[in-house]
PDB file of N, CA and C in Angstrom:
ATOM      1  N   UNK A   1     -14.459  -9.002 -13.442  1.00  0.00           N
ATOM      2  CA  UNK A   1     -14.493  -7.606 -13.045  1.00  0.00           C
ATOM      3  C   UNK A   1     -15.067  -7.493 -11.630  1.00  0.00           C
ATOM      4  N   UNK A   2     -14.304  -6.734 -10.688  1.00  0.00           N
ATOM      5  CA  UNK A   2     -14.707  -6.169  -9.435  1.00  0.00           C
ATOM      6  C   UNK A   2     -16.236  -5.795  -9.175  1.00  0.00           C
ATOM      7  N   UNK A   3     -17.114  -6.319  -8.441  1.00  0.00           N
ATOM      8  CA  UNK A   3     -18.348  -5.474  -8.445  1.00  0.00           C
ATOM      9  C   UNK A   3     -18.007  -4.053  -6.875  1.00  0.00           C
ATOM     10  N   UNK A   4     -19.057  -3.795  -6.905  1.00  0.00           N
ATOM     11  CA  UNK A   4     -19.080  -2.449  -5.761  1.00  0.00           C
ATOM     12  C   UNK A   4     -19.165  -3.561  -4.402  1.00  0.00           C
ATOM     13  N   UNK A   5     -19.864  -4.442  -4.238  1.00  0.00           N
ATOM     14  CA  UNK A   5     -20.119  -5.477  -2.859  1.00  0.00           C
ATOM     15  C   UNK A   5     -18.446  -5.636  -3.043  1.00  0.00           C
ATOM     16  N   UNK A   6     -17.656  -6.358  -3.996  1.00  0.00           N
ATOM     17  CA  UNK A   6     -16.042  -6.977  -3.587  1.00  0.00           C
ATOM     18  C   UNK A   6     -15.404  -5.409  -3.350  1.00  0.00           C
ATOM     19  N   UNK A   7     -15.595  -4.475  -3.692  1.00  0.00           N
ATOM     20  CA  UNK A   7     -14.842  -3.239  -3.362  1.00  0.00           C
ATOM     21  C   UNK A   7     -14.987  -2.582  -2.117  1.00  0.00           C
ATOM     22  N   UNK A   8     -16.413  -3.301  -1.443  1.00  0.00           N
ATOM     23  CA  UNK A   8     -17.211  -2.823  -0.205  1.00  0.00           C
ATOM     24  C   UNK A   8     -16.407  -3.883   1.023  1.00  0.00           C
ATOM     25  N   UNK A   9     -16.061  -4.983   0.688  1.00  0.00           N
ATOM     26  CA  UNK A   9     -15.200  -6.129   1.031  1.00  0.00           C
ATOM     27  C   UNK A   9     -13.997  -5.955   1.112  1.00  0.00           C
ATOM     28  N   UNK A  10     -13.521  -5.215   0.467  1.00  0.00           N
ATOM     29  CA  UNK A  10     -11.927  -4.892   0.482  1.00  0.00           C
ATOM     30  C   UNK A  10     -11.830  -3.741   1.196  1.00  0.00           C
ATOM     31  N   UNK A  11     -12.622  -2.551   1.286  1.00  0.00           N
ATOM     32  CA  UNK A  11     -12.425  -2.106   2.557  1.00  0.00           C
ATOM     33  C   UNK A  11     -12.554  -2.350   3.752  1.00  0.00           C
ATOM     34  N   UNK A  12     -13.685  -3.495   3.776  1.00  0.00           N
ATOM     35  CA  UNK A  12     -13.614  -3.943   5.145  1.00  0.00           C
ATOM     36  C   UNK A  12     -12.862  -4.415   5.762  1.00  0.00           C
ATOM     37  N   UNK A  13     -11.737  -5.479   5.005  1.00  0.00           N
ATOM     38  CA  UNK A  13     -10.704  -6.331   4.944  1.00  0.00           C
ATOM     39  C   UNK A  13      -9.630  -5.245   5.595  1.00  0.00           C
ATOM     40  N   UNK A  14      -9.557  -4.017   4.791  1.00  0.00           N
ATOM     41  CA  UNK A  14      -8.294  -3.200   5.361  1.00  0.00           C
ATOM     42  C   UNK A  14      -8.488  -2.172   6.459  1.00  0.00           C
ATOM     43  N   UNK A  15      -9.473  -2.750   6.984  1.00  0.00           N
ATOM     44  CA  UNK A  15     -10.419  -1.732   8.382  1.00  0.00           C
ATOM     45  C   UNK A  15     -11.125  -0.385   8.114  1.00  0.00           C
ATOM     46  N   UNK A  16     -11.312  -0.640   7.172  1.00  0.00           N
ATOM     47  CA  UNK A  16     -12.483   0.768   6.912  1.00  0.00           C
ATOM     48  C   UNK A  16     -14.194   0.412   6.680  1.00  0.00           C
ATOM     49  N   UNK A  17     -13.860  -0.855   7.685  1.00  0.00           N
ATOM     50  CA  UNK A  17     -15.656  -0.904   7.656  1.00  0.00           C
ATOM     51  C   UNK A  17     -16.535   0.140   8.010  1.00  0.00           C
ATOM     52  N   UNK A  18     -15.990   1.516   9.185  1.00  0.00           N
ATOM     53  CA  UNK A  18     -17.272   2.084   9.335  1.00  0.00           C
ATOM     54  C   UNK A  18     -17.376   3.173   8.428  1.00  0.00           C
ATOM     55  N   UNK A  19     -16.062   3.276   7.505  1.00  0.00           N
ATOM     56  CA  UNK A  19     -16.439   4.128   5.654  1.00  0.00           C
ATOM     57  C   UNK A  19     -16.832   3.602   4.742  1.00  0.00           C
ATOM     58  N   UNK A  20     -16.770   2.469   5.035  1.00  0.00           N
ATOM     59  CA  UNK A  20     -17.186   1.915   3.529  1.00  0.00           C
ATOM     60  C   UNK A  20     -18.365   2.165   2.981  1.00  0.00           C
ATOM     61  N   UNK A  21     -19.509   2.423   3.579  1.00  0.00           N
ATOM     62  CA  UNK A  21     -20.568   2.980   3.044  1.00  0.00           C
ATOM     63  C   UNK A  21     -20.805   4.179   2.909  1.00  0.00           C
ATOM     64  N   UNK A  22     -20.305   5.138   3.127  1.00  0.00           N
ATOM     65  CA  UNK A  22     -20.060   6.371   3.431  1.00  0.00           C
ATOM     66  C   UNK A  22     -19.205   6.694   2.106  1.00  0.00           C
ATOM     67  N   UNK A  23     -17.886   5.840   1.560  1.00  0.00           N
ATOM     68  CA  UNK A  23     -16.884   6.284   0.531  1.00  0.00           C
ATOM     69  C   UNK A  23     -18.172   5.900  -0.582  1.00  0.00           C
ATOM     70  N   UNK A  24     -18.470   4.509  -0.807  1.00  0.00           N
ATOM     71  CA  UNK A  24     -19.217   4.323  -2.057  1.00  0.00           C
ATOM     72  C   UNK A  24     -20.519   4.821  -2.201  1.00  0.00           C
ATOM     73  N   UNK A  25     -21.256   5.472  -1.309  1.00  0.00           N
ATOM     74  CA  UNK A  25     -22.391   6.561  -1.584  1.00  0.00           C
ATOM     75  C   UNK A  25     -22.154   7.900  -2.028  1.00  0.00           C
ATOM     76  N   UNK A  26     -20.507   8.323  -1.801  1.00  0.00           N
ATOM     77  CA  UNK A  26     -20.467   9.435  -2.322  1.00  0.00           C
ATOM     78  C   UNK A  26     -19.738   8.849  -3.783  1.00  0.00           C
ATOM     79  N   UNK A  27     -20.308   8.101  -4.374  1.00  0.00           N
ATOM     80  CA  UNK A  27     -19.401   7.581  -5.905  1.00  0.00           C
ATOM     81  C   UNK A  27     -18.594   6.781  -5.975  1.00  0.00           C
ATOM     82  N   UNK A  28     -17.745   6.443  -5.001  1.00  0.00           N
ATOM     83  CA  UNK A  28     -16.708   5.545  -5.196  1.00  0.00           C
ATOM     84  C   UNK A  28     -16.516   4.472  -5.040  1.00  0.00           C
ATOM     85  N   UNK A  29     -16.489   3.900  -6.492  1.00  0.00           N
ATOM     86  CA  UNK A  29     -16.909   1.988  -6.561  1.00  0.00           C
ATOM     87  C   UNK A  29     -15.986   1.219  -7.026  1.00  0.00           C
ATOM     88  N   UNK A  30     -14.402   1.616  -6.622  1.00  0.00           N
ATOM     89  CA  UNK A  30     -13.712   0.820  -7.367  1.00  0.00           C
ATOM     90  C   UNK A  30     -12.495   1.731  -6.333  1.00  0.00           C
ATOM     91  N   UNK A  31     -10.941   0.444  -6.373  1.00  0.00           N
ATOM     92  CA  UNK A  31      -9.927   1.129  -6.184  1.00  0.00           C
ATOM     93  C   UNK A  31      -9.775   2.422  -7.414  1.00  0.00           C
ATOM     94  N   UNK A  32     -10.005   2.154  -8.239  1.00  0.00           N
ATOM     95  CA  UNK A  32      -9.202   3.463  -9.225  1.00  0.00           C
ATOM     96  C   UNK A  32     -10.070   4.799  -9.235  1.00  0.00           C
ATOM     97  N   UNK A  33     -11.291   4.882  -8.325  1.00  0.00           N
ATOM     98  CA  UNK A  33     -12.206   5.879  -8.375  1.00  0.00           C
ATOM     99  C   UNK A  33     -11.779   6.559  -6.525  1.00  0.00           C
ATOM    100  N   UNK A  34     -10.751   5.513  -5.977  1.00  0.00           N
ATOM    101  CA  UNK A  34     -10.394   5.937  -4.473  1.00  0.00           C
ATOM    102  C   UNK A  34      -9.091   6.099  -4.618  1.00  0.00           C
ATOM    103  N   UNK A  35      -8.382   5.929  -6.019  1.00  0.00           N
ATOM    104  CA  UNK A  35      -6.755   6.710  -5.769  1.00  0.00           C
ATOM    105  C   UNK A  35      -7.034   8.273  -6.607  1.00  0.00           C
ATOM    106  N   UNK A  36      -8.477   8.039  -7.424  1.00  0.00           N
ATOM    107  CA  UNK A  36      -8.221   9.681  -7.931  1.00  0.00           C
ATOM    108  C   UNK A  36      -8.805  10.219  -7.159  1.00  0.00           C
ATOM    109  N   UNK A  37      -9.232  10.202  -6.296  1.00  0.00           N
ATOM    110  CA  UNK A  37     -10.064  10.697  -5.036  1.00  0.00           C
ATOM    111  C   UNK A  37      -9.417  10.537  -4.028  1.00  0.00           C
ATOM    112  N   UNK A  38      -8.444  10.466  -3.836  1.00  0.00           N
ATOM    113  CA  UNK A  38      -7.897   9.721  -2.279  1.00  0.00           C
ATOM    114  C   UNK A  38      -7.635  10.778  -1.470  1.00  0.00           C
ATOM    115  N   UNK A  39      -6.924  12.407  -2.078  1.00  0.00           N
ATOM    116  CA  UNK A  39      -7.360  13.203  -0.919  1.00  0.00           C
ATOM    117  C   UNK A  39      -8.230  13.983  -0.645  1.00  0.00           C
ATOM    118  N   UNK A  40      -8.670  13.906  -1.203  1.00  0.00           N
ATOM    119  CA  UNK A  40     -10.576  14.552  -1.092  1.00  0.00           C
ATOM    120  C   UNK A  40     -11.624  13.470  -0.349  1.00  0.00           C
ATOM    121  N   UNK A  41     -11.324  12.228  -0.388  1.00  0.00           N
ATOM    122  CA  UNK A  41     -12.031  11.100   0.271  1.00  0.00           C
ATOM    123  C   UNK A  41     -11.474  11.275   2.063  1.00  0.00           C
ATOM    124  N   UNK A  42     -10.278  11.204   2.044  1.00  0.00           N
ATOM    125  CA  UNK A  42      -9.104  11.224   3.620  1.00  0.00           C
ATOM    126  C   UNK A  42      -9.823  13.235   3.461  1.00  0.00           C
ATOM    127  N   UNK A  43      -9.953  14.013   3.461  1.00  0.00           N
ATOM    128  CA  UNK A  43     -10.633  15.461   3.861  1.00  0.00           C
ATOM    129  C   UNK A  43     -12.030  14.859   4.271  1.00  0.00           C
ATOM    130  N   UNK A  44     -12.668  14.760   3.428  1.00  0.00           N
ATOM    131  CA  UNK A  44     -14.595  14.457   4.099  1.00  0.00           C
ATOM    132  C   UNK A  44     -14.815  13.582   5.117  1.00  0.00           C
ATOM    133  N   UNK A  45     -13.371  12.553   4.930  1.00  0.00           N
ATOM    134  CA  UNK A  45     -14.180  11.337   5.973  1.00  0.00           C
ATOM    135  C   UNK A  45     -13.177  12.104   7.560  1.00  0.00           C
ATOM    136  N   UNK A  46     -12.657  12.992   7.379  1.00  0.00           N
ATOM    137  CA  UNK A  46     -11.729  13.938   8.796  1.00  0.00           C
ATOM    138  C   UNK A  46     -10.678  12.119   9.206  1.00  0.00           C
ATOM    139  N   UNK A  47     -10.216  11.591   7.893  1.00  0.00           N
ATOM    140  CA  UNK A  47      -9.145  10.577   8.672  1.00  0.00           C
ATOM    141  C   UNK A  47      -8.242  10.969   9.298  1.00  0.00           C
ATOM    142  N   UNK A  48      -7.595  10.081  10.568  1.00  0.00           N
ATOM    143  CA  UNK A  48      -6.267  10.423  11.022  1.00  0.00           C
ATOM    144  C   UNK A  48      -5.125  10.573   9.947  1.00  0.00           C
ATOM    145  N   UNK A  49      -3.958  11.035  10.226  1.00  0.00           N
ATOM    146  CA  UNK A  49      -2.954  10.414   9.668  1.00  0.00           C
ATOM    147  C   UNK A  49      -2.786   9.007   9.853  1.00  0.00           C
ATOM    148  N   UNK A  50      -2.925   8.553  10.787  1.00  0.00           N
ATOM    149  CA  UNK A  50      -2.925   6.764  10.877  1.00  0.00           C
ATOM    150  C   UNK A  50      -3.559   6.076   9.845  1.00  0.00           C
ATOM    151  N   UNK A  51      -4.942   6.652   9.757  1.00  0.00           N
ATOM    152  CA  UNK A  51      -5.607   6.001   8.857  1.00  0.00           C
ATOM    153  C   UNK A  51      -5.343   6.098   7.610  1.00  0.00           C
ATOM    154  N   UNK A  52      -5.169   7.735   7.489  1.00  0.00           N
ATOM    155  CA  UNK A  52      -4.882   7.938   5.752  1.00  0.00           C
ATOM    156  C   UNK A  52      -3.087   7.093   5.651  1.00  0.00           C
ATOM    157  N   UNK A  53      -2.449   6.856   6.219  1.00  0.00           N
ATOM    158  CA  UNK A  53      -0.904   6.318   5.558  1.00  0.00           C
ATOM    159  C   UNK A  53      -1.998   4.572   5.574  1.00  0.00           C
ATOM    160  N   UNK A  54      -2.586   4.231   6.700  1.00  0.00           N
ATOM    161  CA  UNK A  54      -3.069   2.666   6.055  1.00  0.00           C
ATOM    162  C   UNK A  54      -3.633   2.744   4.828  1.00  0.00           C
ATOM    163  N   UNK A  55      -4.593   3.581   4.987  1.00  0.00           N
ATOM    164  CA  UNK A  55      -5.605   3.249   3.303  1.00  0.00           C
ATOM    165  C   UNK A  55      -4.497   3.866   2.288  1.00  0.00           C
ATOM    166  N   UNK A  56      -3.535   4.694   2.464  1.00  0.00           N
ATOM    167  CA  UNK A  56      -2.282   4.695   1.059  1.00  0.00           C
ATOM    168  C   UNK A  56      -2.027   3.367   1.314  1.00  0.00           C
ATOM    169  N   UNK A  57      -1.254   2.725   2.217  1.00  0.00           N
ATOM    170  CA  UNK A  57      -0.583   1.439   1.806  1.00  0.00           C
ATOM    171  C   UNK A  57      -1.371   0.202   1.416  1.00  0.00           C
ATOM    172  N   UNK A  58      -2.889  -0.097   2.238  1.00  0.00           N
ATOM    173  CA  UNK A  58      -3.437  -0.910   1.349  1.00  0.00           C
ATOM    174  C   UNK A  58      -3.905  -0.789  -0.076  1.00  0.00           C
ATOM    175  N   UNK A  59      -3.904   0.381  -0.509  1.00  0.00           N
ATOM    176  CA  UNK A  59      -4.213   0.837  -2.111  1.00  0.00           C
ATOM    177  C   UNK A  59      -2.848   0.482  -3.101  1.00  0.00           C
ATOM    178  N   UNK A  60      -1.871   0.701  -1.919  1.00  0.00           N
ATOM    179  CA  UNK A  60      -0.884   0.733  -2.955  1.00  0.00           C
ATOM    180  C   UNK A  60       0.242  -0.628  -2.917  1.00  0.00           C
ATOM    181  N   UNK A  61      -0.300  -1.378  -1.842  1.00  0.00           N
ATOM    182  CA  UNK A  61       0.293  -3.027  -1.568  1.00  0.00           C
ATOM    183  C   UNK A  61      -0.115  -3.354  -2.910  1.00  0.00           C
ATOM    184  N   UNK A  62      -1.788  -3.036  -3.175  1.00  0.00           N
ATOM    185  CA  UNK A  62      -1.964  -4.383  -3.921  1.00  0.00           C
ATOM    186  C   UNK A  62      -1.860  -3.978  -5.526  1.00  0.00           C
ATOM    187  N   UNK A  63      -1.385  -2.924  -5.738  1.00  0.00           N
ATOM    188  CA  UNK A  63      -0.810  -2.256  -7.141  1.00  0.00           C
ATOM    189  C   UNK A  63       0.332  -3.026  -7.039  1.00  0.00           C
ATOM    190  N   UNK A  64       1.362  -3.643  -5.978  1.00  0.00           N
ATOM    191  CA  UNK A  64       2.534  -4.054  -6.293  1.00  0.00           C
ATOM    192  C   UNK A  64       2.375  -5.578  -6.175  1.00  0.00           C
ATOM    193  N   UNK A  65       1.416  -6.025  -5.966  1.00  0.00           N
ATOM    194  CA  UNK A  65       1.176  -7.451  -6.228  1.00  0.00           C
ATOM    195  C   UNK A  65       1.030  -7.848  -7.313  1.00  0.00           C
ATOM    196  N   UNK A  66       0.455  -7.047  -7.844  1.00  0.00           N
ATOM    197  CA  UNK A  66      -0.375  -7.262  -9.694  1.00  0.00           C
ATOM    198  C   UNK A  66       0.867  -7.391 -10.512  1.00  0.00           C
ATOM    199  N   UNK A  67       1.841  -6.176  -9.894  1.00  0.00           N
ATOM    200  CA  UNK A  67       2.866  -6.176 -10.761  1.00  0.00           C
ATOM    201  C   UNK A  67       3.722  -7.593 -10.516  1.00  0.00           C
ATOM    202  N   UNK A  68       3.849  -7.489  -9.226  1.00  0.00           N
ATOM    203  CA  UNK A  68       5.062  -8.923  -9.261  1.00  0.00           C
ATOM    204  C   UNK A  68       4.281 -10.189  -9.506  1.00  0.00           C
ATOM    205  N   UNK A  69       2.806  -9.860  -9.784  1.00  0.00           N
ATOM    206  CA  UNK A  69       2.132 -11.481 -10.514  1.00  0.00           C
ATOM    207  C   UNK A  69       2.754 -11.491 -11.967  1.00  0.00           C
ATOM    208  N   UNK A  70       2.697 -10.430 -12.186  1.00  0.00           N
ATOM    209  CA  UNK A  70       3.060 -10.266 -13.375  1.00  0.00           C
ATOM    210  C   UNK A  70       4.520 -10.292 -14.982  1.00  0.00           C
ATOM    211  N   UNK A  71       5.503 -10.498 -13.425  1.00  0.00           N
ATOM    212  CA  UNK A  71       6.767 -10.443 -13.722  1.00  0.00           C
ATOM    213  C   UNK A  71       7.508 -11.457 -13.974  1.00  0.00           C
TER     214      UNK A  71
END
């Protein structure tokens, strides 16, 4: 199981190091607590559109990895 440090890591990985502490102090410790939150997270943190289509596609790359591990 994911801890909050590997979830703090995976944003860093997809360039949201200077949110990452900022997303998981306001609650959010896991991808599945940042897709039910994802536009209320992209409102507080004032993201670009640039940013908010990256953090959709890194959220949602690795939903399609799982699947094609899986297939």
């Amino acid at each position: 199981m994911a801890t909050i440090n590997d979830f703090k890591d995976w944003l860093e990985q997809n360039g949201f190091e200077k949110h990452a502490e900022t997303i998981i102090e306001g609650g959010i410790e896991n991808k599945e607590n940042l897709k039910e939150c994802f536009q209320e997270i992209c409102d507080t943190l004032f993201l670009s559109e640039e940013e908010i289509n990256k953090l959709k596609a890194a959220i949602f790359a690795t939903d399609v990895l799982v699947v094609d591990d899986m297939q």
